[in-house]
C-alpha atoms as a PDB file:
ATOM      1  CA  UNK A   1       0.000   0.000   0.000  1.00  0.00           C
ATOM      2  CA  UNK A   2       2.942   2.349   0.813  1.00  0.00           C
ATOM      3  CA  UNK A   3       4.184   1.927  -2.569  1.00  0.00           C
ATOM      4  CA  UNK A   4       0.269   3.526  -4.313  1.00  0.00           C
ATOM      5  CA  UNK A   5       0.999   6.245  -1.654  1.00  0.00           C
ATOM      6  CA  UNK A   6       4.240   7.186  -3.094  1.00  0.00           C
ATOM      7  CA  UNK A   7       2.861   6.730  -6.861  1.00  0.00           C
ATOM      8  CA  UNK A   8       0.695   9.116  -5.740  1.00  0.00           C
ATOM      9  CA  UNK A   9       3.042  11.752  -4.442  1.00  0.00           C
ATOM     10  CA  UNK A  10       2.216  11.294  -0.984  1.00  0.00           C
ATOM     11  CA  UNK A  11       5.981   9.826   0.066  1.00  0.00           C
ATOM     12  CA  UNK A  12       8.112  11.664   0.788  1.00  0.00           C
ATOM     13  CA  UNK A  13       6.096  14.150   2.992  1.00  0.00           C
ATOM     14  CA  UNK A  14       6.209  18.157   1.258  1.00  0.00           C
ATOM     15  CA  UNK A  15       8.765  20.401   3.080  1.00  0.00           C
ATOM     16  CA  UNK A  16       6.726  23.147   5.377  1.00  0.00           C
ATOM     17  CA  UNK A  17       8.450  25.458   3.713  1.00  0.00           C
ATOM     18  CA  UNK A  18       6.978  25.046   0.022  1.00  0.00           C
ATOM     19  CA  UNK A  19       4.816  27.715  -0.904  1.00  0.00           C
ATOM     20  CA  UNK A  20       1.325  27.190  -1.911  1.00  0.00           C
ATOM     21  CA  UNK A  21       2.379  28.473  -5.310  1.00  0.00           C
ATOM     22  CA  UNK A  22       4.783  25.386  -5.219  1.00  0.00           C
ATOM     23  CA  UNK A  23       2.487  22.677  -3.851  1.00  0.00           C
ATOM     24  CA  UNK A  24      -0.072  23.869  -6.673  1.00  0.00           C
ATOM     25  CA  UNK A  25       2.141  23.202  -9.154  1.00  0.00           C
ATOM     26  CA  UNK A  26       3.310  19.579  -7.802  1.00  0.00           C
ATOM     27  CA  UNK A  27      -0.068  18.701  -7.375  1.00  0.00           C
ATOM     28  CA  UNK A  28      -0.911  20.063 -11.645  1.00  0.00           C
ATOM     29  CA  UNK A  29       2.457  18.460 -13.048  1.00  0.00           C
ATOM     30  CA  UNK A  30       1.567  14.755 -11.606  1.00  0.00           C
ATOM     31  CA  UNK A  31      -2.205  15.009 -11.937  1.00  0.00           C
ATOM     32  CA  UNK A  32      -2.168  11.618 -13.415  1.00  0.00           C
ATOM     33  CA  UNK A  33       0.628   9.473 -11.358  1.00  0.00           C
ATOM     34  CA  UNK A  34      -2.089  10.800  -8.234  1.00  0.00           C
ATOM     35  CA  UNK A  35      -5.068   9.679  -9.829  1.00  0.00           C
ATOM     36  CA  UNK A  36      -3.599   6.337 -10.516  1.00  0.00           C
ATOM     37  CA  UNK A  37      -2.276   5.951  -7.056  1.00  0.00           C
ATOM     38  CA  UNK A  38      -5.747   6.902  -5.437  1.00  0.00           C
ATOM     39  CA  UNK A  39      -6.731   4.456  -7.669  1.00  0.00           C
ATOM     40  CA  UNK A  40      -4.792   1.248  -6.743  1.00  0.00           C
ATOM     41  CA  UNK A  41      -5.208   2.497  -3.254  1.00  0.00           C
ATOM     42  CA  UNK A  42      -8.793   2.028  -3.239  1.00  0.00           C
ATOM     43  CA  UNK A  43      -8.815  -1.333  -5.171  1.00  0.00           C
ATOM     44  CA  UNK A  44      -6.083  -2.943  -2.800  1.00  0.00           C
ATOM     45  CA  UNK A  45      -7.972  -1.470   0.362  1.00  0.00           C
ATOM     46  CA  UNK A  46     -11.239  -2.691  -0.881  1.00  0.00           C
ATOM     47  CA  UNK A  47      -9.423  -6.379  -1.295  1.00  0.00           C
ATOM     48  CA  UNK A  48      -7.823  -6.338   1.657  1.00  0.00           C
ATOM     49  CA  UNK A  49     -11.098  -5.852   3.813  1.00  0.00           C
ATOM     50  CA  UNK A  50     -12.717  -8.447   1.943  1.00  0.00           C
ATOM     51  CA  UNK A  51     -10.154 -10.867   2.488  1.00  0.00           C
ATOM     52  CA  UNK A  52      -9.604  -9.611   5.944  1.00  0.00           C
ATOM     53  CA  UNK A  53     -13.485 -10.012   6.333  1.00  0.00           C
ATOM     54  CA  UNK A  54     -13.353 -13.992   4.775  1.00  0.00           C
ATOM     55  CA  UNK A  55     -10.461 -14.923   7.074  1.00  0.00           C
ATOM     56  CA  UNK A  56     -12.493 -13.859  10.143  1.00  0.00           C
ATOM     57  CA  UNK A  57     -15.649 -15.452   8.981  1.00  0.00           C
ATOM     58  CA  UNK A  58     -13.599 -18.898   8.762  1.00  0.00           C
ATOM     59  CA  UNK A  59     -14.237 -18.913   4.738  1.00  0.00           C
ATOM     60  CA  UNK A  60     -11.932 -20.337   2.266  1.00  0.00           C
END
């Protein structure tokens, strides 16, 4: 999961000290690699619950 997270931009952390002239500008340039990591985010959190979900029940 960490590895969506830093698809998406989200690892490393920003520095405090960008600008929100700066962040803006991150977040335009990699519209796309963020969208895609929000993406597989949600469809590896949504699998894990399920098969977190199955293993408690006692399913196979």
């Amino acid at each position: 999961m960490l590895a969506f997270w830093q698809l998406a931009g989200y690892l490393p952390p920003h520095p405090p000290s960008l600008g929100t002239a700066e962040v803006a500008a991150f977040y335009s340039e990699h519209a796309n690699s963020i969208r895609a990591g929000q993406l597989l985010s949600l469809i590896f959190s949504t699998l894990l619950i399920k098969g977190v979900r199955r293993q408690a029940s006692g399913e196979a």
